[in-house]
C-alpha atoms as a PDB file:
ATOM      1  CA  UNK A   1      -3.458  -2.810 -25.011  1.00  0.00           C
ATOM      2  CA  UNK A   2      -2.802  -1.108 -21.638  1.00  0.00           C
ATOM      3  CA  UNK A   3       0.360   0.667 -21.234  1.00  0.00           C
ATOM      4  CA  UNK A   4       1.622   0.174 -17.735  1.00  0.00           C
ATOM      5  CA  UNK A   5       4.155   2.592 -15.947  1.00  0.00           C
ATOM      6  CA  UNK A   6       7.048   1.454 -13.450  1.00  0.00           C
ATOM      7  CA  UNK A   7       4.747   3.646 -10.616  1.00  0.00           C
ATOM      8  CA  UNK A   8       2.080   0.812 -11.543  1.00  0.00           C
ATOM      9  CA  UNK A   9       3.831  -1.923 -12.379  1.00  0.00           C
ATOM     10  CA  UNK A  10       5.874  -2.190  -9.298  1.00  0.00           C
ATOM     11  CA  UNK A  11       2.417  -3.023  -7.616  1.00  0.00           C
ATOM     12  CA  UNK A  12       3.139  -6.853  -9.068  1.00  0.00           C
ATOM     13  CA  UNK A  13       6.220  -7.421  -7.658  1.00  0.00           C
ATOM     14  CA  UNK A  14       6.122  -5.735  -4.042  1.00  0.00           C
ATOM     15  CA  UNK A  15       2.945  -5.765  -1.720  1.00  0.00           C
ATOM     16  CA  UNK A  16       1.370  -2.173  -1.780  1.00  0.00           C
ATOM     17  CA  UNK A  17      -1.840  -0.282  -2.141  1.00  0.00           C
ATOM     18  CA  UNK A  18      -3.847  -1.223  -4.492  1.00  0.00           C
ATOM     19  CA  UNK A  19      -1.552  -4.167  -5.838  1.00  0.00           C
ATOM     20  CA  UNK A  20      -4.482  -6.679  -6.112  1.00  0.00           C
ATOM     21  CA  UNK A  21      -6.015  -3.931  -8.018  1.00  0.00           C
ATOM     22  CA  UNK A  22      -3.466  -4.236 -10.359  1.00  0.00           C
ATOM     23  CA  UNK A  23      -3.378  -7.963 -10.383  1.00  0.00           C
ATOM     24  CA  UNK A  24      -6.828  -7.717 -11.440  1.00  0.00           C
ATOM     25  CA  UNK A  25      -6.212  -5.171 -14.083  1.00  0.00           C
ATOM     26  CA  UNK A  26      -3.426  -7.726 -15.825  1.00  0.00           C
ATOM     27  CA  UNK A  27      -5.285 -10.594 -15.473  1.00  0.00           C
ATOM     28  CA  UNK A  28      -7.516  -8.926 -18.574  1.00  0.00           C
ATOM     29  CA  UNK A  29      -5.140  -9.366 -20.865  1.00  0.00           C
ATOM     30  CA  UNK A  30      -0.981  -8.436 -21.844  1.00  0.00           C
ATOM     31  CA  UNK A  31       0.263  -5.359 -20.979  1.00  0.00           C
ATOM     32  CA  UNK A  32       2.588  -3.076 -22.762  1.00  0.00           C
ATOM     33  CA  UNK A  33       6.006  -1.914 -21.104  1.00  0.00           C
ATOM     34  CA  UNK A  34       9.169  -0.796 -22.440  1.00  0.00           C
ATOM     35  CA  UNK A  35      12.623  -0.878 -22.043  1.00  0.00           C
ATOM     36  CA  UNK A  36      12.553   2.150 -20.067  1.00  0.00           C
ATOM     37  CA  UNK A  37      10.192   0.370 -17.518  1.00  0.00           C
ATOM     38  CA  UNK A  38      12.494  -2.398 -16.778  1.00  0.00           C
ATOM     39  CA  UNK A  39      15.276  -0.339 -16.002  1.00  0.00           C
ATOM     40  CA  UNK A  40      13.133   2.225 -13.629  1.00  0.00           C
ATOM     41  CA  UNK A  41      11.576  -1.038 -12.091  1.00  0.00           C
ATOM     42  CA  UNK A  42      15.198  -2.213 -11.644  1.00  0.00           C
ATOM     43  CA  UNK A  43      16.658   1.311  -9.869  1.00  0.00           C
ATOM     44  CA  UNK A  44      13.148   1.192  -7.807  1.00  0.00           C
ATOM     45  CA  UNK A  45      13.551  -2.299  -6.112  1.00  0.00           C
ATOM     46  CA  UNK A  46      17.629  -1.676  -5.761  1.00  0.00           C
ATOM     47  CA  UNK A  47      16.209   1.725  -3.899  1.00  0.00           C
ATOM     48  CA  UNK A  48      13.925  -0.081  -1.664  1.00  0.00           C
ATOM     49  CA  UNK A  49      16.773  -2.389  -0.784  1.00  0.00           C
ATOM     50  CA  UNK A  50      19.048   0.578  -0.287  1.00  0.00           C
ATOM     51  CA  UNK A  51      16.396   2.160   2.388  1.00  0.00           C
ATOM     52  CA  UNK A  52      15.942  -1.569   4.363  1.00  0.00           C
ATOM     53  CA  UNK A  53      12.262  -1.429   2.495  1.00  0.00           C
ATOM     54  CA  UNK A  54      12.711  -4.807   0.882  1.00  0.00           C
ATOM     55  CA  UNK A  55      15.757  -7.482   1.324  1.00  0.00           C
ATOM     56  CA  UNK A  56      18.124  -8.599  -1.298  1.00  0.00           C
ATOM     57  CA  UNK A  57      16.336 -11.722  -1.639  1.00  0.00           C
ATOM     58  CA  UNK A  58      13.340 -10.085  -2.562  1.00  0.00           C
ATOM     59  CA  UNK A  59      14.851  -8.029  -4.875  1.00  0.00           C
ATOM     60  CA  UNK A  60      16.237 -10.730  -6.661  1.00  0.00           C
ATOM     61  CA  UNK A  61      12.690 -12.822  -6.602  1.00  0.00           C
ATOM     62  CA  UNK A  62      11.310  -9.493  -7.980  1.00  0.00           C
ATOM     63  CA  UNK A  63      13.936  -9.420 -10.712  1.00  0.00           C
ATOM     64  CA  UNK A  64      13.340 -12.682 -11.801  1.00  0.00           C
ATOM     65  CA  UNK A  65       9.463 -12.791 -11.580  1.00  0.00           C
ATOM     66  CA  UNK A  66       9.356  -9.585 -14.142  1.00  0.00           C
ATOM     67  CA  UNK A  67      11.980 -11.609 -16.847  1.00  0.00           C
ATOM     68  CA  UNK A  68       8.938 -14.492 -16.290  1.00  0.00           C
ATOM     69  CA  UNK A  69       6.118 -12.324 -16.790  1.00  0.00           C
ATOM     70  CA  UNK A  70       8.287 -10.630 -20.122  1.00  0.00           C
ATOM     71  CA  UNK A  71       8.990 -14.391 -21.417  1.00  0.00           C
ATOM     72  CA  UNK A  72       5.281 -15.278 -20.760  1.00  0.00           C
ATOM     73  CA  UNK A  73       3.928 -12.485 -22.457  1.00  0.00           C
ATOM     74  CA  UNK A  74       1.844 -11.202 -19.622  1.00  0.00           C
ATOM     75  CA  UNK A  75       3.917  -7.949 -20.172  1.00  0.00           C
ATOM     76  CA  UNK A  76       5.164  -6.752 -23.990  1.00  0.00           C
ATOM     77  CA  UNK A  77       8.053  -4.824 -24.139  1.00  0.00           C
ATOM     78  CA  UNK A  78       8.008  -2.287 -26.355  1.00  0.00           C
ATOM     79  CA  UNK A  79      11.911  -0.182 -27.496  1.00  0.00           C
ATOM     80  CA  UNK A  80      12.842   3.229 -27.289  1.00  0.00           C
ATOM     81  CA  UNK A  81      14.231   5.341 -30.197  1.00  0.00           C
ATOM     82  CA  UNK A  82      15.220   8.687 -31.093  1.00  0.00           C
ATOM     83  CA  UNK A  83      11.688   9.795 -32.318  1.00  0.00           C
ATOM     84  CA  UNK A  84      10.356   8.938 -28.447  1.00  0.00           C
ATOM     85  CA  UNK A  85      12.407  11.646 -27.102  1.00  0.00           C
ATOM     86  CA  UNK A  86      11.044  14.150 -29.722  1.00  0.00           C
ATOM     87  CA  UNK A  87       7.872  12.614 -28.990  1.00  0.00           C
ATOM     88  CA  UNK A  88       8.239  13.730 -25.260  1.00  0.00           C
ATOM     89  CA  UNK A  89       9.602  16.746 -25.755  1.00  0.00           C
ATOM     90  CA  UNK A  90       6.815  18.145 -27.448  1.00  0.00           C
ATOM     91  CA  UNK A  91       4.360  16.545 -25.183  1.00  0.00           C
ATOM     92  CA  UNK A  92       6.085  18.669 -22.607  1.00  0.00           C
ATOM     93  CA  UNK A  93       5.342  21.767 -24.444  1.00  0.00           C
ATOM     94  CA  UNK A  94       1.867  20.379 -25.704  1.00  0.00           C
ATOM     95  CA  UNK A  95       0.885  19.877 -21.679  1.00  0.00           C
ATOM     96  CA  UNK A  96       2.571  22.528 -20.195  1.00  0.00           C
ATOM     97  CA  UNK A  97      -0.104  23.168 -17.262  1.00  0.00           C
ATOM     98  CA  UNK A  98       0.802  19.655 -16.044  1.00  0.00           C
ATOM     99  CA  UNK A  99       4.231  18.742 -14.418  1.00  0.00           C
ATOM    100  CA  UNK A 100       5.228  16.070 -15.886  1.00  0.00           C
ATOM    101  CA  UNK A 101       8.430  14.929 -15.677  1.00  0.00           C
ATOM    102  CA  UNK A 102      10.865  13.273 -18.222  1.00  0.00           C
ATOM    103  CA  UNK A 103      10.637  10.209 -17.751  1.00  0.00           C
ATOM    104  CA  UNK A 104       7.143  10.086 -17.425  1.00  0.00           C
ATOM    105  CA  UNK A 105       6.828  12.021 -21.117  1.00  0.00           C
ATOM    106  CA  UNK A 106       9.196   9.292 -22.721  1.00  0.00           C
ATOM    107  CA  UNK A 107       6.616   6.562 -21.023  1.00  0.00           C
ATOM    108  CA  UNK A 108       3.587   8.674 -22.888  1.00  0.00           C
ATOM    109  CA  UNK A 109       5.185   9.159 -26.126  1.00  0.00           C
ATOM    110  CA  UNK A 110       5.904   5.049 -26.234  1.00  0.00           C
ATOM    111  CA  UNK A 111       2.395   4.588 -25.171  1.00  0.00           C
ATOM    112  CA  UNK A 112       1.118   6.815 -27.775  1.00  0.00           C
ATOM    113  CA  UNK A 113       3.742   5.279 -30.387  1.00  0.00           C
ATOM    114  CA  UNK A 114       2.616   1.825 -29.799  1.00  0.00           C
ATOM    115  CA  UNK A 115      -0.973   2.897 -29.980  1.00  0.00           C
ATOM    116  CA  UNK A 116      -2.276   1.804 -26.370  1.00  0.00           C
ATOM    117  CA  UNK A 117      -6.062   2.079 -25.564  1.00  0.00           C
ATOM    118  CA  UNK A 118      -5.035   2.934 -22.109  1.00  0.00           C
ATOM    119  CA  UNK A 119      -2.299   3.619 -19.653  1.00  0.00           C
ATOM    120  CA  UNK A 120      -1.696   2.328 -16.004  1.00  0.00           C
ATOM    121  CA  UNK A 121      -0.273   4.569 -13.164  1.00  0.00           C
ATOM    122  CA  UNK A 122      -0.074   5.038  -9.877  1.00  0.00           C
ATOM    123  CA  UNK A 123       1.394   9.288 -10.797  1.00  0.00           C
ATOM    124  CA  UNK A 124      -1.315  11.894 -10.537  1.00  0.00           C
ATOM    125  CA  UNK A 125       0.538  13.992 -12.944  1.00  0.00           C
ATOM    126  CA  UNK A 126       1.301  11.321 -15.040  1.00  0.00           C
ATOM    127  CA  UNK A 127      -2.673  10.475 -15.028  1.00  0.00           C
ATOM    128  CA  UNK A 128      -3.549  13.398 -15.386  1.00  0.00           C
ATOM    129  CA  UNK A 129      -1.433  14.125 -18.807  1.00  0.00           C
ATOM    130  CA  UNK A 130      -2.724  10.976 -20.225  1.00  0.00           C
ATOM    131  CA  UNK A 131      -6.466  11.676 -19.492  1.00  0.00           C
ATOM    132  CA  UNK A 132      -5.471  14.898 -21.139  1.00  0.00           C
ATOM    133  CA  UNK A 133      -3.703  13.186 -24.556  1.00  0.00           C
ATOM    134  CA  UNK A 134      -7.490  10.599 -24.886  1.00  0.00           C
ATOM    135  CA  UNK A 135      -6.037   7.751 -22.711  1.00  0.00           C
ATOM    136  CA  UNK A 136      -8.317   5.607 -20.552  1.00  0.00           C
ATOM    137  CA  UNK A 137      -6.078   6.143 -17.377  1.00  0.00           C
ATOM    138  CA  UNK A 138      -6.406   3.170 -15.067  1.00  0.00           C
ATOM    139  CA  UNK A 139      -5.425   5.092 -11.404  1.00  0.00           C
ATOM    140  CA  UNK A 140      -3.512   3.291  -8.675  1.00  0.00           C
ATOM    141  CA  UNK A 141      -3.077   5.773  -6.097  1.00  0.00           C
END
């Protein structure tokens, strides 16, 4: 199963680059998220409302096309636990020539937790520490 971070998975609900790129990347199958992607998803779509990007309207359509996609099982959600944020802590120190950020560690060590063949981003860093940790990194910037 493909993991998918928020930086990809965004690409669903709001017209961007390479968003029918990622439309054709889930219509292969499920992918994985986690708890942690609904709430970044969440802060990201209130920010683009914040900054006049999107209206409230679409926010809200946004909102409630992810809960469908989550009920349908296009997207799996996967929790968070203590032994993710060990997990990413040592990932920091494992890939310490790549600046990854926190968040972007928890999403790895979930994706490696859950066992995923492959990870979806649109985060050069991010990428690249996945390419670096085996994944099959499926690039959307």
């Amino acid at each position: 199963m493909i993991y998918a971070d928020t930086s990809a998975l965004v690409k669903r609900y709001l017209d961007e680059p390479f968003s029918a790129d990622f439309e054709t990347l889930l219509e292969q199958g499920s992918m994985a998220i986690s708890r942690l992607t609904i709430v970044e998803l969440r802060c990201a779509l209130a920010r683009r409302r914040r900054n006049r990007e999107i209206d409230a309207m679409r926010e809200s359509r946004a909102n409630a096309e992810l809960a469908a996609d989550i009920q349908d099982g296009a997207l799996v959600v996967s929790d968070i636990d203590n032994a993710h944020f060990t997990a990413a802590y040592h990932l920091i120190g494992r890939l310490s020539d790549i600046p990854l950020r926190t968040l972007d560690a928890l999403h790895l060590a979930i994706a490696r937790d859950i066992a995923a063949s492959g990870l979806a981003t649109a985060d050069r860093s991010q990428a690249d520490a996945a390419e670096a940790l085996g994944f099959t990194v499926f690039r959307f910037h």
